[in-house]
Protein backbone atom coordinates (compact mmCIF):
# COMPACT_ATOMS: atom_id res chain seq x y z
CA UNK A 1 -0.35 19.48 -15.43
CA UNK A 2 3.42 19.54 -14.52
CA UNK A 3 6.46 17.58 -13.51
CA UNK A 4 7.68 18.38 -10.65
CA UNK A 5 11.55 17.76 -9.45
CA UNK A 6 9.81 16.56 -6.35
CA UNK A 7 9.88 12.95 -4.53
CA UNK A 8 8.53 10.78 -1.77
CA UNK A 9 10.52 7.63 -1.23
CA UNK A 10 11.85 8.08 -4.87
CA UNK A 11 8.07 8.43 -6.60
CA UNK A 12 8.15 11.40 -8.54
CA UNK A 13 5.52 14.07 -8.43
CA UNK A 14 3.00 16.10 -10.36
CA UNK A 15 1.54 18.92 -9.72
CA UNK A 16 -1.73 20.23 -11.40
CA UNK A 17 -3.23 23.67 -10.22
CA UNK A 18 -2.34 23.76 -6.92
CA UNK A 19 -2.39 20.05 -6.10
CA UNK A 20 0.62 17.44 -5.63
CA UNK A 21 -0.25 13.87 -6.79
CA UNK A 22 2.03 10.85 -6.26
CA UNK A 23 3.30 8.81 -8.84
CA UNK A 24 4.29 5.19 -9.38
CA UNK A 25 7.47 6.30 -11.00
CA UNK A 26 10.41 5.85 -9.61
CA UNK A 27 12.94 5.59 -12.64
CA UNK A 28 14.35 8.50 -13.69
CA UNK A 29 14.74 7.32 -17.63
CA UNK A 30 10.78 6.31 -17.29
CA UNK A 31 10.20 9.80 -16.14
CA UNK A 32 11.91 11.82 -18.53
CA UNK A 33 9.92 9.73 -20.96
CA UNK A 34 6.37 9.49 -19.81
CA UNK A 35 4.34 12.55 -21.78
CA UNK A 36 1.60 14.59 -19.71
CA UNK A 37 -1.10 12.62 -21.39
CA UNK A 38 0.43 9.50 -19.58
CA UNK A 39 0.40 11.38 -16.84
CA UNK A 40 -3.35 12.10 -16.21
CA UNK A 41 -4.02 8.76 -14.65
CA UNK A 42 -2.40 10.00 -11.60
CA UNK A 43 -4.91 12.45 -11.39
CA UNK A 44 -7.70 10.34 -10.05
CA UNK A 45 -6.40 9.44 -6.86
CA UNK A 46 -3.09 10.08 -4.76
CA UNK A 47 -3.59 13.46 -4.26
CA UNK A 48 -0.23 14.51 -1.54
CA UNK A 49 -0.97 17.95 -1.24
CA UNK A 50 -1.12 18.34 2.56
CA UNK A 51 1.70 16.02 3.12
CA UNK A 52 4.22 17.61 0.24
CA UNK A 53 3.12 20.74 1.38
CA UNK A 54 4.06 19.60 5.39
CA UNK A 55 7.67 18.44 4.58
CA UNK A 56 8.47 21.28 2.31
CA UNK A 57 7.62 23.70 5.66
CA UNK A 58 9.00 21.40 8.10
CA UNK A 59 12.40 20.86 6.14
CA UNK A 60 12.56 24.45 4.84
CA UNK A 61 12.91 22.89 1.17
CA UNK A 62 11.13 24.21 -1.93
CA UNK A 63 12.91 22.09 -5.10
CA UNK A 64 15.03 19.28 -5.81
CA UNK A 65 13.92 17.26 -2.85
CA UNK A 66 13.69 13.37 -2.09
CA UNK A 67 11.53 13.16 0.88
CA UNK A 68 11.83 9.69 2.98
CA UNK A 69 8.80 8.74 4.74
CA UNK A 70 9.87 5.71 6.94
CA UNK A 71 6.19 4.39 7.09
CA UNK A 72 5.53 5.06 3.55
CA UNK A 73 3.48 1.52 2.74
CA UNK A 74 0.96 2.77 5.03
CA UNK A 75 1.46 6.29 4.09
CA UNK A 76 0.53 4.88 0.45
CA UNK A 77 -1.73 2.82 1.22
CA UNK A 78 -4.00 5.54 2.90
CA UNK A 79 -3.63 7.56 -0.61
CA UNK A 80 -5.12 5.04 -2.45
CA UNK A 81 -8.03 4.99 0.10
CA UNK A 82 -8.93 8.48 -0.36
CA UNK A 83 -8.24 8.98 3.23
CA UNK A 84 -5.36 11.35 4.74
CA UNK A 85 -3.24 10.03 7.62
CA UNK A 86 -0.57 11.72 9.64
CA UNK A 87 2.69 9.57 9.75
CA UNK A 88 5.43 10.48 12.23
CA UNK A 89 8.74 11.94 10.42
CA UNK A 90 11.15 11.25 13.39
CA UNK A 91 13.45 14.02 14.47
CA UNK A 92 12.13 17.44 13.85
CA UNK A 93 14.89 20.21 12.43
CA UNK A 94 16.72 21.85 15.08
CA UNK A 95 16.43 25.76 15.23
CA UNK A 96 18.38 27.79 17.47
């Protein structure tokens, strides 16, 4: 298991294998704390793997990134389900 510089709606990321999971961090002091072993509990559930994975190729961005979901209650909310759901981003990049 990893940290991961990472973020959706300022809830930091981990990243074990090949899989993203969400935290409920959100402090930067709490997260340069917390050790792995703290960490697993995240493991269970919250897995964000398709979605990290979308906005990293829709946004070009591979590090250092605070992605803004605007519907991210529901967005959460279907993580904790188990279920995946597909949440509108807004404007799409422009490429010329």
């Amino acid at each position: 298991m990893k940290k991961t510089n990472f973020r959706i709606n300022n809830f930091f990321i981990i990243r074990n294998d090949k899989l993203f999971y969400l935290t409920d961090i959100d402090v930067l002091d709490d997260w340069k704390e917390v050790t792995d072993k703290d960490l697993e509990i995240f493991l269970k559930s919250k897995d964000c793997t398709e979605k990290l994975n979308e906005l990293k190729n829709l946004y070009d961005i591979n590090s250092n990134v605070n992605f803004i979901i605007p519907d991210f209650k529901k967005f959460n909310v279907s993580l904790q389900k188990g279920g995946t759901k597909v949440i509108s981003l807004g404007p799409k990049k422009l490429t010329s």
